[in-house]
Protein backbone atom coordinates (compact mmCIF):
# COMPACT_ATOMS: atom_id res chain seq x y z
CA UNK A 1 5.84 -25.64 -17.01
CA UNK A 2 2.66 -23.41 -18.12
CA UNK A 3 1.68 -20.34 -16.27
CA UNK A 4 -1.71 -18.61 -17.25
CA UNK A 5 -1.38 -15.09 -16.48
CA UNK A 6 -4.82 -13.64 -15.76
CA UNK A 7 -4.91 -9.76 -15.54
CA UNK A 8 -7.96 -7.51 -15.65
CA UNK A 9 -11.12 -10.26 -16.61
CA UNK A 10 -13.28 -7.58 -15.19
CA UNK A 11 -16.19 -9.67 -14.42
CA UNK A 12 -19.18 -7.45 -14.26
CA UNK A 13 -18.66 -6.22 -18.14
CA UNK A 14 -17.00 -9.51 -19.15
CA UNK A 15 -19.51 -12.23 -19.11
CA UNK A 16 -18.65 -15.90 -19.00
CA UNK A 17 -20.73 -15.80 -23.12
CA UNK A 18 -17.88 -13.43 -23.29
CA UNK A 19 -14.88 -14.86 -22.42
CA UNK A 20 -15.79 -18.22 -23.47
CA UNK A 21 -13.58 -18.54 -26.72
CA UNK A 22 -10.67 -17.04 -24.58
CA UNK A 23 -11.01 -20.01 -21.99
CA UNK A 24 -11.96 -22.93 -24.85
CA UNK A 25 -8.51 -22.06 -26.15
CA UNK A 26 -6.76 -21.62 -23.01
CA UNK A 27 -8.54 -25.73 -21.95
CA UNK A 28 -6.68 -27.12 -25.28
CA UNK A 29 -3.56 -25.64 -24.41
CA UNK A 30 -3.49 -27.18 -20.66
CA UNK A 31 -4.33 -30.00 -22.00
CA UNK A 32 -1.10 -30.85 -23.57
CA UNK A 33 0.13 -31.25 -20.20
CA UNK A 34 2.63 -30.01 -17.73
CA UNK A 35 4.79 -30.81 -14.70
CA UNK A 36 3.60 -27.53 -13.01
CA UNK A 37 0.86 -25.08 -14.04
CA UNK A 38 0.96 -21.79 -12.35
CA UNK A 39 -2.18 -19.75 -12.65
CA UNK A 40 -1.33 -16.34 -11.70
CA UNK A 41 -4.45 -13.74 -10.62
CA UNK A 42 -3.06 -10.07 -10.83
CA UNK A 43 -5.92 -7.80 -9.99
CA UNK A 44 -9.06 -6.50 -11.14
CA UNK A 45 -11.08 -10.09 -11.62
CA UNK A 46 -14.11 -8.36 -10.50
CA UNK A 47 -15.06 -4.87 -12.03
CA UNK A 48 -16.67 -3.78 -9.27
CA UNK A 49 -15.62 -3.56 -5.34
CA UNK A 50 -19.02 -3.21 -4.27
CA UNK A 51 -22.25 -6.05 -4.73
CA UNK A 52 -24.93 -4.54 -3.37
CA UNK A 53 -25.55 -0.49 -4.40
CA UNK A 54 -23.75 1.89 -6.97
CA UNK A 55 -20.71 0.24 -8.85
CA UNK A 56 -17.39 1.13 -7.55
CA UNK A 57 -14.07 0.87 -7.38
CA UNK A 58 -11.54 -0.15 -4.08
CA UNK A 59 -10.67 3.51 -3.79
CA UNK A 60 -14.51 4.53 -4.00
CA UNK A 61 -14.79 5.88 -7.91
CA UNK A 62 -18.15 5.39 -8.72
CA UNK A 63 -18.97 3.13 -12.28
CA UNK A 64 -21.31 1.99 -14.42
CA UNK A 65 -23.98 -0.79 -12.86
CA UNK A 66 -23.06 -4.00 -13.55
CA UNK A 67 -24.61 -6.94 -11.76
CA UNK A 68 -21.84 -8.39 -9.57
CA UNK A 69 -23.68 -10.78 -8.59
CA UNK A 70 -23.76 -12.50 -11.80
CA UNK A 71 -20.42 -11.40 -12.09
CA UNK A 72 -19.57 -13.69 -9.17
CA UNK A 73 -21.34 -16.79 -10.38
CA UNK A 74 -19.20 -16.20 -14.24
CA UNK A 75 -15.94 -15.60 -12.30
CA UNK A 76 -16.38 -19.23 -10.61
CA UNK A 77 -17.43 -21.01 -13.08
CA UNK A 78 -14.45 -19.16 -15.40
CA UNK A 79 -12.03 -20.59 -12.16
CA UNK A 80 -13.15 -23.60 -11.67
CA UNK A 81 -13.36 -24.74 -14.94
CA UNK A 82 -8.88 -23.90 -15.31
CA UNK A 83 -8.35 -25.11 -11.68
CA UNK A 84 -10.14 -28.66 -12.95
CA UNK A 85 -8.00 -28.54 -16.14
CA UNK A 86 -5.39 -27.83 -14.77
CA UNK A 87 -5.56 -30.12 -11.86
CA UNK A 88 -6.12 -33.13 -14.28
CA UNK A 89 -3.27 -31.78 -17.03
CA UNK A 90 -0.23 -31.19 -14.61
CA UNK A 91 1.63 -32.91 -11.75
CA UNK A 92 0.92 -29.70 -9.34
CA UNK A 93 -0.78 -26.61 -9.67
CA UNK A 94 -0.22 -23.41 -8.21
CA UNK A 95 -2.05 -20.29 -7.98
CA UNK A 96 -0.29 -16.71 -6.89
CA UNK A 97 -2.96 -13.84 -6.49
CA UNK A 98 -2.92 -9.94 -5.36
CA UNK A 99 -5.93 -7.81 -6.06
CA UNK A 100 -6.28 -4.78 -8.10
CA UNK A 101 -7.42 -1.28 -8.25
CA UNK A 102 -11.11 -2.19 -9.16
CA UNK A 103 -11.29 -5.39 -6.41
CA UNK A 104 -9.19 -5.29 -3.49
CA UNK A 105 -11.58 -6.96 -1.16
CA UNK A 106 -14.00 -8.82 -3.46
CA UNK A 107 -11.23 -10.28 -5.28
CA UNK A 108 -9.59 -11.32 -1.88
CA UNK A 109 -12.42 -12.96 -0.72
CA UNK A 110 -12.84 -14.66 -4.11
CA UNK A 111 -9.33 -15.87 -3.84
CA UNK A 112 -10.19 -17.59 -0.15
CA UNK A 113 -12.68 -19.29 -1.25
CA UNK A 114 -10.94 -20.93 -4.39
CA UNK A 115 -8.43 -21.77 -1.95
CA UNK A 116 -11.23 -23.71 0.46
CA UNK A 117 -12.56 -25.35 -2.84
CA UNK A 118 -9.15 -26.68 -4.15
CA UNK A 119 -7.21 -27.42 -1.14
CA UNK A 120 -4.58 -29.43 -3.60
CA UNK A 121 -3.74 -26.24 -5.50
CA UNK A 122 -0.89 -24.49 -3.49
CA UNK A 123 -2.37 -20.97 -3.06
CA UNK A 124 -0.08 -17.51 -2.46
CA UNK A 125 -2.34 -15.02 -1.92
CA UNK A 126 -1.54 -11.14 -0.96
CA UNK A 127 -2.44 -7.47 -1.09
CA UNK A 128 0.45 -5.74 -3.69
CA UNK A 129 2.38 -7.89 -4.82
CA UNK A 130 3.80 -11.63 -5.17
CA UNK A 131 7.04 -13.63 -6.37
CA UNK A 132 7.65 -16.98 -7.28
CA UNK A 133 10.20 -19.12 -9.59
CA UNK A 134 9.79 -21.17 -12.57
CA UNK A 135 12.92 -23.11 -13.22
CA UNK A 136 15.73 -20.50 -13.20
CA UNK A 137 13.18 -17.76 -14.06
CA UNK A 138 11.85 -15.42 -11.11
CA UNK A 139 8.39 -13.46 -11.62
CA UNK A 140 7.39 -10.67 -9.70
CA UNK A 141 3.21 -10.43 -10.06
CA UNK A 142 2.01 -6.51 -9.56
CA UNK A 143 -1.05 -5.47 -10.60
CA UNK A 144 0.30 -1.97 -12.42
CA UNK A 145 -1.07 0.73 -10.33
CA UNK A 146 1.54 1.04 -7.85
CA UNK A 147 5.04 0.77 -7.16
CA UNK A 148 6.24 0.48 -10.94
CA UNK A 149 8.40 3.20 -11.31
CA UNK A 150 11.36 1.00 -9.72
CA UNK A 151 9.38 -2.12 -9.60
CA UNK A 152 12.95 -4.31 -10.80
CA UNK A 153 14.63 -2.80 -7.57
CA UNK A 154 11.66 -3.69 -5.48
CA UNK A 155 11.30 -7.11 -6.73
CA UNK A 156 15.41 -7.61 -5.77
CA UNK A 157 14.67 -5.90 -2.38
CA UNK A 158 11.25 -7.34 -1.25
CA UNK A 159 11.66 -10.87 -2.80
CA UNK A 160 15.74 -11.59 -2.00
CA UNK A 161 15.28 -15.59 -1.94
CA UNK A 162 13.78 -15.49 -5.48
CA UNK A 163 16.08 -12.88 -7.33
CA UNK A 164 18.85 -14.45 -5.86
CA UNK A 165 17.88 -18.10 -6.45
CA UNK A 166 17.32 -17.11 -10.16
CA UNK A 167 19.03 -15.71 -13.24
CA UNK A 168 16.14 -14.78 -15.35
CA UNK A 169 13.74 -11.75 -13.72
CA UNK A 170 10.39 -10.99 -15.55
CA UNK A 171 7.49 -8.61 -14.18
CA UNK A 172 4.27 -9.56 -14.64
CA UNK A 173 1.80 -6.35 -14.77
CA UNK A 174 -1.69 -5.22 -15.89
CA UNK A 175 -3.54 -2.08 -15.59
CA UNK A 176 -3.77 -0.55 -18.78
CA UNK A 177 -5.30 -3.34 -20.99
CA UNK A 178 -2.59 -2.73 -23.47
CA UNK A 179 -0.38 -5.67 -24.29
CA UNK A 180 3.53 -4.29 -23.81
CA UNK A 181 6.61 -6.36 -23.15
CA UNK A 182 9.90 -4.62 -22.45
CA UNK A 183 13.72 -5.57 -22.12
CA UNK A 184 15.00 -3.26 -19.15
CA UNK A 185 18.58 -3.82 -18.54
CA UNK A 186 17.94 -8.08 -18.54
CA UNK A 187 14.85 -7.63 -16.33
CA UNK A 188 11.65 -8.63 -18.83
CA UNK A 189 8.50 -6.60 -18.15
CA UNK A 190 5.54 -8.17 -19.39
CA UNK A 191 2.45 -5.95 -19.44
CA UNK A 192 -0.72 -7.76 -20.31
CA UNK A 193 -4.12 -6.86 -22.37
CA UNK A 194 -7.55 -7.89 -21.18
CA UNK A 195 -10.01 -10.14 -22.90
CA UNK A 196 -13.21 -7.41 -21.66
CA UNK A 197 -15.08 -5.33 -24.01
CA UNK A 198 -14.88 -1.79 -23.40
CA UNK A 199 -16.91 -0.20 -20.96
CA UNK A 200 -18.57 3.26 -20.62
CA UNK A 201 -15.38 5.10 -19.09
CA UNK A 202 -13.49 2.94 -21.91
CA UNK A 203 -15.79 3.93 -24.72
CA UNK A 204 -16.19 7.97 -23.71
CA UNK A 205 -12.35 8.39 -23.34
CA UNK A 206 -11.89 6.66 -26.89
CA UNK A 207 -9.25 3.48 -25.01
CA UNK A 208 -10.60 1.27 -27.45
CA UNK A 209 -8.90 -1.03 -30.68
CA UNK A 210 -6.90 -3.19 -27.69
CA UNK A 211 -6.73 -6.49 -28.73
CA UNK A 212 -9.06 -8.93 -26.86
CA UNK A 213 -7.08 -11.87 -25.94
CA UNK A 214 -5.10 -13.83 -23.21
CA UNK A 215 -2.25 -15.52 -22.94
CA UNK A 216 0.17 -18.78 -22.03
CA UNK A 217 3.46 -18.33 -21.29
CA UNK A 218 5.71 -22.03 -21.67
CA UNK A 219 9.15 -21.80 -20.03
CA UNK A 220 11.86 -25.05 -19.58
CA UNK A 221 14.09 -25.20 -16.79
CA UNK A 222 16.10 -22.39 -18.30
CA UNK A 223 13.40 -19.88 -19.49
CA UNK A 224 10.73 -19.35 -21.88
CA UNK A 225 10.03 -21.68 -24.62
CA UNK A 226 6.69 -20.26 -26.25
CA UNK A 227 4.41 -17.16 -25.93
CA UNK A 228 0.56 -18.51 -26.67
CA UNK A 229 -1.71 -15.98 -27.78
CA UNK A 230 -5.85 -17.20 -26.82
């Protein structure tokens, strides 16, 4: 099984000329083929909250403009070209998404509208955070802003019939653009970079050298069998 973990594309400052190395490499990889590809949406897809007016965040932080509407029109095309790759390349396809700091209610409605254009993808959506199982491995998807300072106590409490169903726990997070993975007590937290460029608030506050890539993650039945870097 393949899941494609995508955390912080920031459409708006990432551009679909942007990203488009990131996703070439990410299309030969699905195209080996799977029983089950999981595509995984943790927050922050759109940079911007707000498509009409000032640039802002969920929580009302004003940005720099982008144009969200051409954000919009990237971050379909970016979609629908992995849900039809993935859809041909696998036996089923699933897609688990939350929304982030930057795009709690664009992203949502992004997400409902995938889910009317590929009915045959089964498609978990919700507000914080989501669980799901890949052979004897249990994820927990949170975007990083909230909830992390116990998140491997959450996951057990919120999510029972997955921890307990499963002997290997990761956490998949995003946030800081800064690709981390930790070992906490057999629980594996994944933090994950972001393929954007750096943006004014980026640039002025000197958060820049992050690598710009995305990733694959391969597991078997028991757990994970390759890390691919795109």
């Amino acid at each position: 099984d393949l899941v494609i973990p995508l955390f912080d594309l920031h459409f708006g400052i990432t551009t679909k000329d942007t990203i488009q190395n990131n996703l070439n490499k990410l299309l030969t990889r699905i195209e080996h083929g799977y029983d089950k590809i999981v595509i995984v949406s943790g927050g922050d897809v759109m940079h911007s909250d707000v498509v009409i007016g000032n640039a802002k965040t969920t929580n009302g932080t004003v940005l720099n403009p982008v144009n969200m509407k051409t954000a919009i029109q990237d971050a379909k095309s970016f979609y629908d070209t992995i849900f039809r790759a993935s859809l041909a390349n696998s036996n089923s396809v699933e897609h688990y998404a939350i929304g982030g700091n930057h795009d709690r209610t664009t992203s949502y409605m992004f997400y409902l509208v995938l889910k009317e254009r590929f009915p045959q993808v089964e498609t978990h959506l919700d507000d914080y955070r989501l669980a799901f199982k890949v052979g004897n491995t249990g994820i927990l998807v949170a975007h990083g802003d909230t909830a992390m300072k116990d998140i491997a106590l959450l996951f057990a409490t919120q999510y029972p019939e997955v921890w307990n169903a499963t002997s290997n726990h990761e956490i998949y997070s995003g946030h800081f653009h800064t690709k981390n993975t930790t070992d906490e007590k057999g629980v594996i937290l994944r933090s994950f970079g972001t393929p954007k460029n750096p943006d004014g608030y980026e640039i002025k506050n000197g958060y820049l050298g992050n690598r710009k890539i995305s990733e694959a993650i391969e597991y078997d039945q028991d757990t994970v069998v390759a890390e691919y870097f795109l």
